[in-house]
PDB file of N, CA and C in Angstrom:
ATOM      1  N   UNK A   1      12.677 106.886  95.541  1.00  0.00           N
ATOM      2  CA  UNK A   1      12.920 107.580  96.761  1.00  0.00           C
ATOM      3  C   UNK A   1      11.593 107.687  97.504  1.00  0.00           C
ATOM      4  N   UNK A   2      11.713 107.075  98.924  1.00  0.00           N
ATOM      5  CA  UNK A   2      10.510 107.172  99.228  1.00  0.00           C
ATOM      6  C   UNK A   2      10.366 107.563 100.362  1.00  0.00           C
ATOM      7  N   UNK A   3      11.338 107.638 101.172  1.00  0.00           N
ATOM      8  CA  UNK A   3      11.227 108.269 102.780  1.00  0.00           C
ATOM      9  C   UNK A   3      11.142 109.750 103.045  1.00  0.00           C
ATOM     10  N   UNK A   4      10.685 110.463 103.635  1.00  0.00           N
ATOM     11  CA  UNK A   4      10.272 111.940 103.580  1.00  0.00           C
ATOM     12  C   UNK A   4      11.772 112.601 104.357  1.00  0.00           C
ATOM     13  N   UNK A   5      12.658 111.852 105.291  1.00  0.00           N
ATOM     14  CA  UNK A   5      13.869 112.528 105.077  1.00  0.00           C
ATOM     15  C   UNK A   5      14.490 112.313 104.355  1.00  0.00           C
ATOM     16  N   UNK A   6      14.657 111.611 103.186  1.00  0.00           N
ATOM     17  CA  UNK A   6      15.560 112.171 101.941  1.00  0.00           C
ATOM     18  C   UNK A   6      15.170 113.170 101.270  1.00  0.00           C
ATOM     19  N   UNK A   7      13.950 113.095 101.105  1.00  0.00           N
ATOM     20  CA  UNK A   7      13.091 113.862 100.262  1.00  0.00           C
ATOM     21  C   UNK A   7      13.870 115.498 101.095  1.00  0.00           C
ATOM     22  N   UNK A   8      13.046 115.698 102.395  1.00  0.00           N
ATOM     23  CA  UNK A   8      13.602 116.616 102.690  1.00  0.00           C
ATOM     24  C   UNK A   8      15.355 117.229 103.216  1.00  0.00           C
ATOM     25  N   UNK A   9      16.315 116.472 102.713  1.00  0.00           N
ATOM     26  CA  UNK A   9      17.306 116.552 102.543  1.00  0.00           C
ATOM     27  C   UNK A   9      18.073 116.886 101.316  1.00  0.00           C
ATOM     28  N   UNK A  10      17.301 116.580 100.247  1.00  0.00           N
ATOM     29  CA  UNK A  10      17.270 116.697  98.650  1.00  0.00           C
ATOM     30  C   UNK A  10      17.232 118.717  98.593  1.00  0.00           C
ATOM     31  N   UNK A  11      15.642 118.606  99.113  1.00  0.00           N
ATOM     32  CA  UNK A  11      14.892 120.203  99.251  1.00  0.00           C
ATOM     33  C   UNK A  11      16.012 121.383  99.627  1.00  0.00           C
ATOM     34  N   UNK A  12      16.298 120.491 100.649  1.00  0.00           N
ATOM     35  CA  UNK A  12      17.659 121.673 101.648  1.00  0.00           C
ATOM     36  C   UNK A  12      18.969 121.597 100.781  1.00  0.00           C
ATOM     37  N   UNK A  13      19.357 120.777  99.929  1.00  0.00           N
ATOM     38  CA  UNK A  13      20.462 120.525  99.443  1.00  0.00           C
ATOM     39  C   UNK A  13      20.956 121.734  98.973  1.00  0.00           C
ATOM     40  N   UNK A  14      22.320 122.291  99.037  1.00  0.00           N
ATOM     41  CA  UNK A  14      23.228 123.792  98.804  1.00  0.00           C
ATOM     42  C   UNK A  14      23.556 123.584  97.096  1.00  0.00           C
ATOM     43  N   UNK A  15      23.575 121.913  96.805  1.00  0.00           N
ATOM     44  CA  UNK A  15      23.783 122.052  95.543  1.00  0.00           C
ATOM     45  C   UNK A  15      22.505 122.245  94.742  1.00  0.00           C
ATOM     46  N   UNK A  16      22.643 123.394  93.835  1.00  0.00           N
ATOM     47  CA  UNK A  16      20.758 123.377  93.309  1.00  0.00           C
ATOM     48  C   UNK A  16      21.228 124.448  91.895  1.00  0.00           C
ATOM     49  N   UNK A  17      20.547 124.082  91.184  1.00  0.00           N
ATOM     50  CA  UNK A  17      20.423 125.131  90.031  1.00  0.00           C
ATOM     51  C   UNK A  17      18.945 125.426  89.447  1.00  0.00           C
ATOM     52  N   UNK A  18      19.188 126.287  88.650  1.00  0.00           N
ATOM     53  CA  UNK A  18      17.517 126.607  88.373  1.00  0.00           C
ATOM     54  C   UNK A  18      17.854 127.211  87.052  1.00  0.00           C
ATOM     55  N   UNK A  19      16.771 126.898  85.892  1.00  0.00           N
ATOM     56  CA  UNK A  19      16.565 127.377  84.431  1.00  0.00           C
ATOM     57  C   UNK A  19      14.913 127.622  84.394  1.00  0.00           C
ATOM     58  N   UNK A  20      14.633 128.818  84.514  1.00  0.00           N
ATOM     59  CA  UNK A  20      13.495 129.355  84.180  1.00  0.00           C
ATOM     60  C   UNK A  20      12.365 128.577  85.113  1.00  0.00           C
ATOM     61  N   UNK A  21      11.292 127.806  84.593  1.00  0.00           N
ATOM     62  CA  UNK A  21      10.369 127.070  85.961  1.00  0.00           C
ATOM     63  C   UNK A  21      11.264 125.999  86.250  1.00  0.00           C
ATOM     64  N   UNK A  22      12.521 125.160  85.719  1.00  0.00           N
ATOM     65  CA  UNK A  22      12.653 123.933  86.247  1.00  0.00           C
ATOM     66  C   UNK A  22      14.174 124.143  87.082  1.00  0.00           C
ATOM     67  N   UNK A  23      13.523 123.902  88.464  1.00  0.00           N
ATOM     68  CA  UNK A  23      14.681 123.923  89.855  1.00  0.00           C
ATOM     69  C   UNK A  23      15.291 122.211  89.978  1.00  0.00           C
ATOM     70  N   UNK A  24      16.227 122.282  90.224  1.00  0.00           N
ATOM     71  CA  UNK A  24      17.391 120.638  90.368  1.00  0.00           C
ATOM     72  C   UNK A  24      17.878 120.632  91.398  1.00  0.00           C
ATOM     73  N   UNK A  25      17.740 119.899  92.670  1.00  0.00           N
ATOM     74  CA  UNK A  25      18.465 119.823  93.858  1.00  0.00           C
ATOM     75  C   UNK A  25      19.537 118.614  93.790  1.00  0.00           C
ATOM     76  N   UNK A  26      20.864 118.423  94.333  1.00  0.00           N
ATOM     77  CA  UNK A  26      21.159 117.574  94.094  1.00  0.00           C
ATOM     78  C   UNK A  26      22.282 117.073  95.459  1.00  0.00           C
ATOM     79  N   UNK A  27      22.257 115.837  95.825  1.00  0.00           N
ATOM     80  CA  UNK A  27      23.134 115.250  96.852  1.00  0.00           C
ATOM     81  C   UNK A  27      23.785 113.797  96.015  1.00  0.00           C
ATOM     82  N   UNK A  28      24.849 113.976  95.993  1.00  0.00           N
ATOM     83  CA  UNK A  28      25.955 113.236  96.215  1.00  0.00           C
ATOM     84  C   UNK A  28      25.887 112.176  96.996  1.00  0.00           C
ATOM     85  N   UNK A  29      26.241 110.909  96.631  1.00  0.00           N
ATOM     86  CA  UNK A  29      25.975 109.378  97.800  1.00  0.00           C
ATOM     87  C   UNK A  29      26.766 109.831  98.690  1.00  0.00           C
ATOM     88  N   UNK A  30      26.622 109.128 100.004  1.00  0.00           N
ATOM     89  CA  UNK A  30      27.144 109.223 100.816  1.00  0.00           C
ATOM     90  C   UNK A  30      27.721 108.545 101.244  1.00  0.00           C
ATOM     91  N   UNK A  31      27.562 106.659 100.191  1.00  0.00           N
ATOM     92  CA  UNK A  31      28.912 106.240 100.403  1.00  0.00           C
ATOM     93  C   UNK A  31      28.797 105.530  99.010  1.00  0.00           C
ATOM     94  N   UNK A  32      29.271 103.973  98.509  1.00  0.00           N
ATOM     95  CA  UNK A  32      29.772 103.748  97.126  1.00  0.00           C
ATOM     96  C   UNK A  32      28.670 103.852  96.769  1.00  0.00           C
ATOM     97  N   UNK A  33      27.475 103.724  96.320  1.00  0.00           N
ATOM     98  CA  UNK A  33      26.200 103.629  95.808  1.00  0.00           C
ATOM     99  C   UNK A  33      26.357 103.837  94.236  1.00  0.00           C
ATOM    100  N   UNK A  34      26.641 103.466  93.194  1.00  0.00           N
ATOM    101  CA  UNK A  34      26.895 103.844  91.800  1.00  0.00           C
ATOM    102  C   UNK A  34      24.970 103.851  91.263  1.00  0.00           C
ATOM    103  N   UNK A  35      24.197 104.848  91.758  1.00  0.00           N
ATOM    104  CA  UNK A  35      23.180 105.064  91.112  1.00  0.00           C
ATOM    105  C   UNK A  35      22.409 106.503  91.296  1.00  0.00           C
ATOM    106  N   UNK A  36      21.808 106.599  89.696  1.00  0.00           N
ATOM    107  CA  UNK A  36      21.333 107.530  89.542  1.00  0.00           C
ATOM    108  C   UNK A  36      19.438 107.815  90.404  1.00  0.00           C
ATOM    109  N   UNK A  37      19.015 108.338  91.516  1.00  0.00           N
ATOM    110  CA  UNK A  37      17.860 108.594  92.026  1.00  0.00           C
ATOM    111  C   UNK A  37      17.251 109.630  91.678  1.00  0.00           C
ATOM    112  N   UNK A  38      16.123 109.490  91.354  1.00  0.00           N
ATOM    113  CA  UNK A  38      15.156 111.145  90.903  1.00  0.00           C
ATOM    114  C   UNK A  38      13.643 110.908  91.871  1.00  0.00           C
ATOM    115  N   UNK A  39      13.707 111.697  92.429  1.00  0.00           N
ATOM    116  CA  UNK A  39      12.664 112.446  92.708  1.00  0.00           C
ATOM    117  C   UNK A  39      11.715 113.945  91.791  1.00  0.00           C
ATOM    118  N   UNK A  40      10.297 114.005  91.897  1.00  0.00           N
ATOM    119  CA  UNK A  40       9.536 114.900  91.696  1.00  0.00           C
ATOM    120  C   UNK A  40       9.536 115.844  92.827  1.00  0.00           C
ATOM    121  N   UNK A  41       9.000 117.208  92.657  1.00  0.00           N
ATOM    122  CA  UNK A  41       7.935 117.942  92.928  1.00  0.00           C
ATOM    123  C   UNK A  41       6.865 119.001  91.868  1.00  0.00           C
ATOM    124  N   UNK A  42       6.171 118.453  92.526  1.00  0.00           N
ATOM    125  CA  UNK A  42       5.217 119.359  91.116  1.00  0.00           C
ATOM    126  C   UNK A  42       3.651 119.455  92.128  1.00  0.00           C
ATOM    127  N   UNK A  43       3.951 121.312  92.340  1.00  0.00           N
ATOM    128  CA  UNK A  43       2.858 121.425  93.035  1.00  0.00           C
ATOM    129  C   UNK A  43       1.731 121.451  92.502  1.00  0.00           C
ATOM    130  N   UNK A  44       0.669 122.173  93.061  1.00  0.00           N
ATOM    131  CA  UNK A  44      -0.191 122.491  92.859  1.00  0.00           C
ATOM    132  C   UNK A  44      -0.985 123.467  91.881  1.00  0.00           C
ATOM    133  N   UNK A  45       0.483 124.564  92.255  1.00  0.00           N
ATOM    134  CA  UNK A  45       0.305 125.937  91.422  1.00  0.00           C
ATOM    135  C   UNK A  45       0.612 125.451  90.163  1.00  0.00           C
ATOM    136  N   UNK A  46       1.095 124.514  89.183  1.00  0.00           N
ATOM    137  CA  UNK A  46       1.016 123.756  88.090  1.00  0.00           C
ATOM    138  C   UNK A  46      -0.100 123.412  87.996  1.00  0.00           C
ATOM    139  N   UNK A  47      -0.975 123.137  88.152  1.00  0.00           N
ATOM    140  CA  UNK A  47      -2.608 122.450  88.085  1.00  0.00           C
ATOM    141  C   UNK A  47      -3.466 121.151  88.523  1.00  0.00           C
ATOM    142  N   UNK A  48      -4.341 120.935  88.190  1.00  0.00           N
ATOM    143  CA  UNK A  48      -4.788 119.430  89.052  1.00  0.00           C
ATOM    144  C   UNK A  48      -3.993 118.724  88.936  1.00  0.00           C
ATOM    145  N   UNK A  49      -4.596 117.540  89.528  1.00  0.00           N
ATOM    146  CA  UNK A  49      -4.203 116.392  89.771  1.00  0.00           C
ATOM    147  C   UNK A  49      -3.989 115.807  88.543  1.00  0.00           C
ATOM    148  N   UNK A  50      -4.460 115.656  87.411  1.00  0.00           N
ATOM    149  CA  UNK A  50      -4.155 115.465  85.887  1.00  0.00           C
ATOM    150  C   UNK A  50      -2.926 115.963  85.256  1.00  0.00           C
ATOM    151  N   UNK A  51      -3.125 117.620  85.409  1.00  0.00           N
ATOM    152  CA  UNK A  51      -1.781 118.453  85.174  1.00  0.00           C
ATOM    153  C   UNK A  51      -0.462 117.795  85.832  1.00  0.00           C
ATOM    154  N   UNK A  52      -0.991 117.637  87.166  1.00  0.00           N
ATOM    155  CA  UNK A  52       0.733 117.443  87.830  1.00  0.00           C
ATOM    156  C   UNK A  52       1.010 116.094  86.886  1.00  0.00           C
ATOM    157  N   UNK A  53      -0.200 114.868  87.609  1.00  0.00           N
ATOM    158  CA  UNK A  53       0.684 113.614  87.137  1.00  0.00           C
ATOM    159  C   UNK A  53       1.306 113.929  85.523  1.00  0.00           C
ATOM    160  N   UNK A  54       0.774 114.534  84.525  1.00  0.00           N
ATOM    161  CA  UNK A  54       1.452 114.369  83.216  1.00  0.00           C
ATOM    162  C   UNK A  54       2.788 115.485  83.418  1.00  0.00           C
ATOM    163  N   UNK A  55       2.705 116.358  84.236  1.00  0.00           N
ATOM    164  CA  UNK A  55       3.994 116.816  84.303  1.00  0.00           C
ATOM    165  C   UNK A  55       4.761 115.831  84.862  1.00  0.00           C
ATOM    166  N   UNK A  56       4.868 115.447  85.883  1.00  0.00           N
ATOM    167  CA  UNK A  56       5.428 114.344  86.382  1.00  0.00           C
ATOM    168  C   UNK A  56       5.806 112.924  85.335  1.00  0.00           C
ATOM    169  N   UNK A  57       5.095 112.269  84.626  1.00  0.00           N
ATOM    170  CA  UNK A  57       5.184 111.413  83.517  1.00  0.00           C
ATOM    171  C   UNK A  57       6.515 111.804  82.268  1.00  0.00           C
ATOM    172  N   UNK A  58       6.344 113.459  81.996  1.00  0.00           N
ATOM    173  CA  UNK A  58       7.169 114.019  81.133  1.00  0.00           C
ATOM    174  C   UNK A  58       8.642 113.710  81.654  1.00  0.00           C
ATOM    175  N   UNK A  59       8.682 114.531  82.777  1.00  0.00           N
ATOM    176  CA  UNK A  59       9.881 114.278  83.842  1.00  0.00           C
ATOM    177  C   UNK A  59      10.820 113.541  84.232  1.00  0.00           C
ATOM    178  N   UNK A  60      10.043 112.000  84.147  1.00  0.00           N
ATOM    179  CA  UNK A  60      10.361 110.951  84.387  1.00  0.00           C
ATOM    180  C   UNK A  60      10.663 110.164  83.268  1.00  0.00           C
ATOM    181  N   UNK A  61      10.106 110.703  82.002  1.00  0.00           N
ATOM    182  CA  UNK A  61      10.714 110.165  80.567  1.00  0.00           C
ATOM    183  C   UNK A  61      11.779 110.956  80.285  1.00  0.00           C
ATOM    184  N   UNK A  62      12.153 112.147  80.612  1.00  0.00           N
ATOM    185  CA  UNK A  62      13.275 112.984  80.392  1.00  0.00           C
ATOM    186  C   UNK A  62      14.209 112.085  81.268  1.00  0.00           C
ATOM    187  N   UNK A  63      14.175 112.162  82.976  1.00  0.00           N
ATOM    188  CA  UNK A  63      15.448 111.379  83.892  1.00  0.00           C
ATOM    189  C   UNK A  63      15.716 110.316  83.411  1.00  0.00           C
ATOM    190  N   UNK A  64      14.687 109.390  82.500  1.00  0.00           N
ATOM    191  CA  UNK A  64      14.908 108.097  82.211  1.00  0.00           C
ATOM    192  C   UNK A  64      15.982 107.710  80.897  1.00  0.00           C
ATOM    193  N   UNK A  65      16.043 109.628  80.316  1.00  0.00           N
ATOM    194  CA  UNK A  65      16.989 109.239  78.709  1.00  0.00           C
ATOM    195  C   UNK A  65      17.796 109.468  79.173  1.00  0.00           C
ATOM    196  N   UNK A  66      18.101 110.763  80.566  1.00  0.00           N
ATOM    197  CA  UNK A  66      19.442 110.952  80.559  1.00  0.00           C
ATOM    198  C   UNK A  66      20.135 110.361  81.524  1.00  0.00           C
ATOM    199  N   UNK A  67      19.805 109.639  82.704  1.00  0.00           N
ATOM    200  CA  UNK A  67      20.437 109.273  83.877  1.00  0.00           C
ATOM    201  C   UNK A  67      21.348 108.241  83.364  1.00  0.00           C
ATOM    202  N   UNK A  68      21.113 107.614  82.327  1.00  0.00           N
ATOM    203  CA  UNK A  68      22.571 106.850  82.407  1.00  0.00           C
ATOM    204  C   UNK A  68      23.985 107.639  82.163  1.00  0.00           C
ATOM    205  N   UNK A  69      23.859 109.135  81.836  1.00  0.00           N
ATOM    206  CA  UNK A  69      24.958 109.473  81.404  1.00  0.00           C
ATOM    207  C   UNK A  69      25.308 110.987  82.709  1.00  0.00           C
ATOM    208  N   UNK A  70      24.747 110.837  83.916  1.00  0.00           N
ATOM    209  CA  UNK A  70      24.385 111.444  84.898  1.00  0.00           C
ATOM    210  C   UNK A  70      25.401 111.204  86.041  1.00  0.00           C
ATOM    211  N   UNK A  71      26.128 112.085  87.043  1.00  0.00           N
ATOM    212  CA  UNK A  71      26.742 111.778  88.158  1.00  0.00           C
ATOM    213  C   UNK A  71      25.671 110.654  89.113  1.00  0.00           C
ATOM    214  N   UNK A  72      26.698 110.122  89.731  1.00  0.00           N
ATOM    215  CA  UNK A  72      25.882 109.594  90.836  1.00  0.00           C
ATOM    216  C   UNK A  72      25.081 109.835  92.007  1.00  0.00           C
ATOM    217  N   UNK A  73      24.434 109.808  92.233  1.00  0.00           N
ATOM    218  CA  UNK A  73      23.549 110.515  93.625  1.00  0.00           C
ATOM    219  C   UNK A  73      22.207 110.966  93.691  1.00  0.00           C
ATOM    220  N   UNK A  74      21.708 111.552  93.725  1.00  0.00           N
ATOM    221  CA  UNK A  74      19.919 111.737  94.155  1.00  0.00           C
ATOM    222  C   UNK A  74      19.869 113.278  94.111  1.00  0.00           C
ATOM    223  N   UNK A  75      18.228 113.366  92.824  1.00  0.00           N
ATOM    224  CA  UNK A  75      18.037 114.859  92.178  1.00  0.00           C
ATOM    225  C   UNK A  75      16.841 114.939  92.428  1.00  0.00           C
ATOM    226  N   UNK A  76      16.374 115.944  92.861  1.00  0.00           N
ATOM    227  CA  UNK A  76      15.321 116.731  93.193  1.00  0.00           C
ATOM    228  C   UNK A  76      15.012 117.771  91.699  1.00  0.00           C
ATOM    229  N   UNK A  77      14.039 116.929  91.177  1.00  0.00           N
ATOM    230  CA  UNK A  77      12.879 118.229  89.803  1.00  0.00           C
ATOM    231  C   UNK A  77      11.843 118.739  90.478  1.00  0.00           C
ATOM    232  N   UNK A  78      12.355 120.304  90.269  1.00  0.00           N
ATOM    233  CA  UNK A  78      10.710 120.734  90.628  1.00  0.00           C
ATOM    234  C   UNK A  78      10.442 121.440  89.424  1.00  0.00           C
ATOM    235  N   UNK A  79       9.155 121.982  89.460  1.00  0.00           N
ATOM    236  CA  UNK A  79       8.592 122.826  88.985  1.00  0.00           C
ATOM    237  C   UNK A  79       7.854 124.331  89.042  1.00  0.00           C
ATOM    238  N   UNK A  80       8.505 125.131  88.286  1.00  0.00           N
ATOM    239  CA  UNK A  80       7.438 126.320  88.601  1.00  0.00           C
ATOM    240  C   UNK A  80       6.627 126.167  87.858  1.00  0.00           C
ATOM    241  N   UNK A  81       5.687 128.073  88.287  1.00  0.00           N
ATOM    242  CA  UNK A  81       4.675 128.084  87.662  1.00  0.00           C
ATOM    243  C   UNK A  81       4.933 128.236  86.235  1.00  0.00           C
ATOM    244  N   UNK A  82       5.591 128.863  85.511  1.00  0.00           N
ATOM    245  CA  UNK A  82       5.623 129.119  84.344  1.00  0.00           C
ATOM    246  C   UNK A  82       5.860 128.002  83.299  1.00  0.00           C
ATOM    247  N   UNK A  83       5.700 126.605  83.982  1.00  0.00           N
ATOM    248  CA  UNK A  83       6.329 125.184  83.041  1.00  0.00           C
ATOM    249  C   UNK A  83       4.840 125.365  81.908  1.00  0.00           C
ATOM    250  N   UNK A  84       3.704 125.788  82.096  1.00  0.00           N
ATOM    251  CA  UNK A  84       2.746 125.906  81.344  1.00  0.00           C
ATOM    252  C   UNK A  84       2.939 126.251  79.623  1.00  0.00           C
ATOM    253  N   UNK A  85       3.419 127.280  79.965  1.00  0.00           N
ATOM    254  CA  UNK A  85       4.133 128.035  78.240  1.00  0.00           C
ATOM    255  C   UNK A  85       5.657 127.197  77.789  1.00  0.00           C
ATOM    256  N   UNK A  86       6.173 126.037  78.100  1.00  0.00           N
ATOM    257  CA  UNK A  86       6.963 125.938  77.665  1.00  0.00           C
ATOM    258  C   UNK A  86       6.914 124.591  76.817  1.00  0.00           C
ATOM    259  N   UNK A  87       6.857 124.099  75.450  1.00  0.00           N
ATOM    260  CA  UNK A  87       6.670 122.844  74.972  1.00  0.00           C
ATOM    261  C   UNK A  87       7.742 121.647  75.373  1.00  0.00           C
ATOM    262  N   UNK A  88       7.749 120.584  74.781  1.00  0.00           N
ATOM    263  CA  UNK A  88       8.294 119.480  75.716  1.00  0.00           C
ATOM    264  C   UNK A  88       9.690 119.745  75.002  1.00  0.00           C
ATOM    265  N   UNK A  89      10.178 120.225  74.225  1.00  0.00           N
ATOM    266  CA  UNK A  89      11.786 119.959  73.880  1.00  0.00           C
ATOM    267  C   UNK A  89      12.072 121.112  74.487  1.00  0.00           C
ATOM    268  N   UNK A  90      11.900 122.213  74.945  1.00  0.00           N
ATOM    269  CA  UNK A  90      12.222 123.304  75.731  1.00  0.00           C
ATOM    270  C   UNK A  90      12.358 122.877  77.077  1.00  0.00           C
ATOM    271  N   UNK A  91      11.758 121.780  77.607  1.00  0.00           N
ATOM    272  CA  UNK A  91      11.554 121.497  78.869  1.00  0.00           C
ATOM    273  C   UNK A  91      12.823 120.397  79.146  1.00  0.00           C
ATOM    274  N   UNK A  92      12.680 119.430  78.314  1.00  0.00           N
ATOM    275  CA  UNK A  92      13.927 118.830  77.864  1.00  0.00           C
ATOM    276  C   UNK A  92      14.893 118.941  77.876  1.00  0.00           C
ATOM    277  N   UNK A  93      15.320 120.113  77.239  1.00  0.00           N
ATOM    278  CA  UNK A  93      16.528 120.954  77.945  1.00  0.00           C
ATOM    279  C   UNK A  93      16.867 121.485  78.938  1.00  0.00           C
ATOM    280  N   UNK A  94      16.319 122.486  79.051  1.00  0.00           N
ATOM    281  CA  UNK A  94      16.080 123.084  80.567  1.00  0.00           C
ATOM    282  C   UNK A  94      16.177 121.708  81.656  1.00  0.00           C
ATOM    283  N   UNK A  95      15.630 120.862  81.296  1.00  0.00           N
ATOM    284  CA  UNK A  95      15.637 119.895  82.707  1.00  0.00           C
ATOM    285  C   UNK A  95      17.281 119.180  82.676  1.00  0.00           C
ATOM    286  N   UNK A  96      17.423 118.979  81.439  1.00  0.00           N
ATOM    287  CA  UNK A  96      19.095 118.393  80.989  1.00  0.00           C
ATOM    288  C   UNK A  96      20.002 119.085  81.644  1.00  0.00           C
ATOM    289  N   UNK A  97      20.063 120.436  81.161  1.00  0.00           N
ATOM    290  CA  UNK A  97      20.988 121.109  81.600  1.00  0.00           C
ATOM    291  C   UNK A  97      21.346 121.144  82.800  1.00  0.00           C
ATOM    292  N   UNK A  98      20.040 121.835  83.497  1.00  0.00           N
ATOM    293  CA  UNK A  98      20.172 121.926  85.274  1.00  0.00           C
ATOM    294  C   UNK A  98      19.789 121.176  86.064  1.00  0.00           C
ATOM    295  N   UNK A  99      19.392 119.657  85.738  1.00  0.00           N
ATOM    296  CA  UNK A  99      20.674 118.249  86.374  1.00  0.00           C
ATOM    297  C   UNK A  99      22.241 118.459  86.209  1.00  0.00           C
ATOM    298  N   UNK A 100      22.500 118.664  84.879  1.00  0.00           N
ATOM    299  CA  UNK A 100      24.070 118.712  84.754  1.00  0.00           C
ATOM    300  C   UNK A 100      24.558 119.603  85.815  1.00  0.00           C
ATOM    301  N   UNK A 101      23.968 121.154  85.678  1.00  0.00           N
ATOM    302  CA  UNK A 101      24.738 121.911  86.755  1.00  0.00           C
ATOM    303  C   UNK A 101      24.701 121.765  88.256  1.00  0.00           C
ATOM    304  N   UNK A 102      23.437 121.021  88.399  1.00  0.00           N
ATOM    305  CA  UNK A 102      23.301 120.820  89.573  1.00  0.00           C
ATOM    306  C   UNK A 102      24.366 120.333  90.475  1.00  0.00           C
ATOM    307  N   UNK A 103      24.848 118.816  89.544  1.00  0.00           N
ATOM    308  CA  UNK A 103      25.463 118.058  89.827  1.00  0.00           C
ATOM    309  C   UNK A 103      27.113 118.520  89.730  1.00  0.00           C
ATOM    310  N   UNK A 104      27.292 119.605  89.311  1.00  0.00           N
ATOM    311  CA  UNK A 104      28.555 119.988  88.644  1.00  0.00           C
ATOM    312  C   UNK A 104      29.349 119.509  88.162  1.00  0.00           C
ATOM    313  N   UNK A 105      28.600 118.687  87.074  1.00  0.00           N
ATOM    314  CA  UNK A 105      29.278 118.283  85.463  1.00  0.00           C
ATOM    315  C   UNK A 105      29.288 119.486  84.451  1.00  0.00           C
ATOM    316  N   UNK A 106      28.434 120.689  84.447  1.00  0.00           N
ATOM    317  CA  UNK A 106      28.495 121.990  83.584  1.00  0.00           C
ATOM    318  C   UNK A 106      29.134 122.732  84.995  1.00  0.00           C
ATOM    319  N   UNK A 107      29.268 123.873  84.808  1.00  0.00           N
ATOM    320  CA  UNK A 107      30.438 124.742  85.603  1.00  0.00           C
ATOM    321  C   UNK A 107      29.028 125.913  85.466  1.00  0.00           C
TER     322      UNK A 107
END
């Protein structure tokens, strides 16, 4: 995803869930498109430029196990501040889950 209005269409999206630091925005294709899209955010308040990219790296190995088994359409990961204290199978989840709800495959 690379154009800054999807991006900011993702942001605004009504469908969204949130588990502790990790927020999921999510839009639905808008027409047949059978694919799974992920986008980042991972500010600042997470830490340098080191910090983010390996948060970001984690992220993207998580979307990469689960998107084949994912609705179709385009997800927005962010991050809060508190992703610091949480180890990677905690995060794992948390990120699993609220894709799922995002997307409303969990209820």
């Amino acid at each position: 995803m690379h154009r800054r209005t999807t991006f900011v269409a993702l942001a605004a999206s009504r469908r969204q869930s949130r588990s502790g630091p990790v927020t999921v925005h999510f839009l639905p294709p808008d027409d047949d498109r059978e694919e799974v899209l992920v986008a980042y955010a991972v500010g600042r308040h997470v830490g340098g430029a080191v910090d983010r990219n390996r948060w970001r790296r984690r992220l993207r190995a998580i979307a990469a196990e689960i998107s084949p088994e994912l609705a179709f359409g385009m997800y927005l990961i962010g991050l809060g501040r508190g992703v610091a204290v949480i180890d990677f199978d905690e995060l794992r989840g948390r990120v699993i889950e609220t894709m799922r709800r995002a997307s409303g495959e969990l209820g």
